[in-house]
Protein backbone atom coordinates (compact mmCIF):
# COMPACT_ATOMS: atom_id res chain seq x y z
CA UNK A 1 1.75 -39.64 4.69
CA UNK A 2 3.93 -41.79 7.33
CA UNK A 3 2.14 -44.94 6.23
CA UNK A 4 4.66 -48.09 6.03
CA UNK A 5 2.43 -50.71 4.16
CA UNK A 6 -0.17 -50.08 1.31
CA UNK A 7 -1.99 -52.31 -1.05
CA UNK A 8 -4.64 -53.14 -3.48
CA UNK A 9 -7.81 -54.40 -3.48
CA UNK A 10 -10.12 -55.98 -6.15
CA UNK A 11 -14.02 -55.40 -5.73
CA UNK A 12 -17.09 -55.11 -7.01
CA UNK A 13 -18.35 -51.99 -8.22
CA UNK A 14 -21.55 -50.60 -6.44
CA UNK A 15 -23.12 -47.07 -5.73
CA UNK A 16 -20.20 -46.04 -3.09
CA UNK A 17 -16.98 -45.10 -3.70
CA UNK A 18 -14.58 -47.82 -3.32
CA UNK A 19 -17.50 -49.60 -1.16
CA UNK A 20 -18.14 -52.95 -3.17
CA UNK A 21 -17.62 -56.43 -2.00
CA UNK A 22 -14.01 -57.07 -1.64
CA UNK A 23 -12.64 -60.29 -4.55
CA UNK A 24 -8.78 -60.31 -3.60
CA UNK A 25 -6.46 -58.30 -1.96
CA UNK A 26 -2.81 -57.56 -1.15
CA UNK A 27 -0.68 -56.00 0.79
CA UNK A 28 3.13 -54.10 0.20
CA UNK A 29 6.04 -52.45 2.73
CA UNK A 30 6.64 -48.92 1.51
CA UNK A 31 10.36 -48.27 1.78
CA UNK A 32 11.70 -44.65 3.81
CA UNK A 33 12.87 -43.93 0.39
CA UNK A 34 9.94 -44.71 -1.92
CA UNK A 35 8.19 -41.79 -4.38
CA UNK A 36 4.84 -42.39 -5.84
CA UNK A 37 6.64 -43.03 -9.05
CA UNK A 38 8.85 -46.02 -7.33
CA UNK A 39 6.31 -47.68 -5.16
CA UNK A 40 3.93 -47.73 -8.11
CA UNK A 41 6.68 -49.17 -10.67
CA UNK A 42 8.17 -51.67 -8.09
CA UNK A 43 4.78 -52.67 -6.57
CA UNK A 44 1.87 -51.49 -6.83
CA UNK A 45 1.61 -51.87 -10.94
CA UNK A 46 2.82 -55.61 -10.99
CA UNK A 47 0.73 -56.18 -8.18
CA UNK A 48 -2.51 -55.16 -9.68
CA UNK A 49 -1.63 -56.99 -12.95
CA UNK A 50 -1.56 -60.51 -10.70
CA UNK A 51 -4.82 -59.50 -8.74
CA UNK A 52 -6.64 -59.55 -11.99
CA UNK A 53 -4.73 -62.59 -13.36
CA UNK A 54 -6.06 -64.39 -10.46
CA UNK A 55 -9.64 -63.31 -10.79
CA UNK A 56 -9.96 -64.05 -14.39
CA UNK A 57 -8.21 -67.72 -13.33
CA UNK A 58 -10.70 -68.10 -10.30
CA UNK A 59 -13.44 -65.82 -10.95
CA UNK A 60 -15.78 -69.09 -10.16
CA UNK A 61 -14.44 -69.94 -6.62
CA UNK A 62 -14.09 -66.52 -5.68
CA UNK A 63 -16.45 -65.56 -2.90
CA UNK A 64 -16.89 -61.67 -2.61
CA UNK A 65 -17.00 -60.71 1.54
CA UNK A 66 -18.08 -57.40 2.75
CA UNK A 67 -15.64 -54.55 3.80
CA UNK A 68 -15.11 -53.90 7.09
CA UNK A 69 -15.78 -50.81 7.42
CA UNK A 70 -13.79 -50.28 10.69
CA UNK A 71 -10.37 -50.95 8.97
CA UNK A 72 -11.73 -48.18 6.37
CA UNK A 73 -8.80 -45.68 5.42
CA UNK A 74 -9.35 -42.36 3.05
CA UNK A 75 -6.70 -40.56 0.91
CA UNK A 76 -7.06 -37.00 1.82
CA UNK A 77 -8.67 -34.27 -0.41
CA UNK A 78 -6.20 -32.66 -2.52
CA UNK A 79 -6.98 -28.98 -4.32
CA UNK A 80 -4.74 -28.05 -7.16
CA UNK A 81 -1.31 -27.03 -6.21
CA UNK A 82 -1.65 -27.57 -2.73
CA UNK A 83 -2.96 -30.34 -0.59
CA UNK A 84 -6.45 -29.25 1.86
CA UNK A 85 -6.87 -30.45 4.97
């Protein structure tokens, strides 16, 4: 999709999808050369492990903010076999 940084975010489950109060978050370069498969094993995976680590350290000084919902990005709907759009 042309995108050259990506990321994870740990929140709080609500009604919404992906709409909860954001706990942590970070943020990755994705390399010209990256596949799903290596951005996921070189980043994304390891990077999810140490969000949680951190909650469960801090989950009592964590402070749970809002999105802002004008920095609010969507994957795109995908039907099998092809992508829509």
């Amino acid at each position: 999709m042309g995108e050259k940084i990506t990321g994870g975010t740990l929140y709080q489950m609500d009604d919404g999808a992906d709409t909860g109060a954001i706990l942590l978050q970070d943020w990755c370069h994705i390399r010209p050369d990256d596949t799903a498969q290596t951005l996921w094993q070189r980043e994304l995976a390891p990077m999810g492990l140490r969000l949680f680590q951190q909650y469960l350290r801090n989950w009592q000084s964590i402070q749970p903010k809002a999105q802002d919902e004008t920095l609010a990005t969507f994957e795109p709907a995908f039907a099998v076999g092809k992508l829509s759009g």
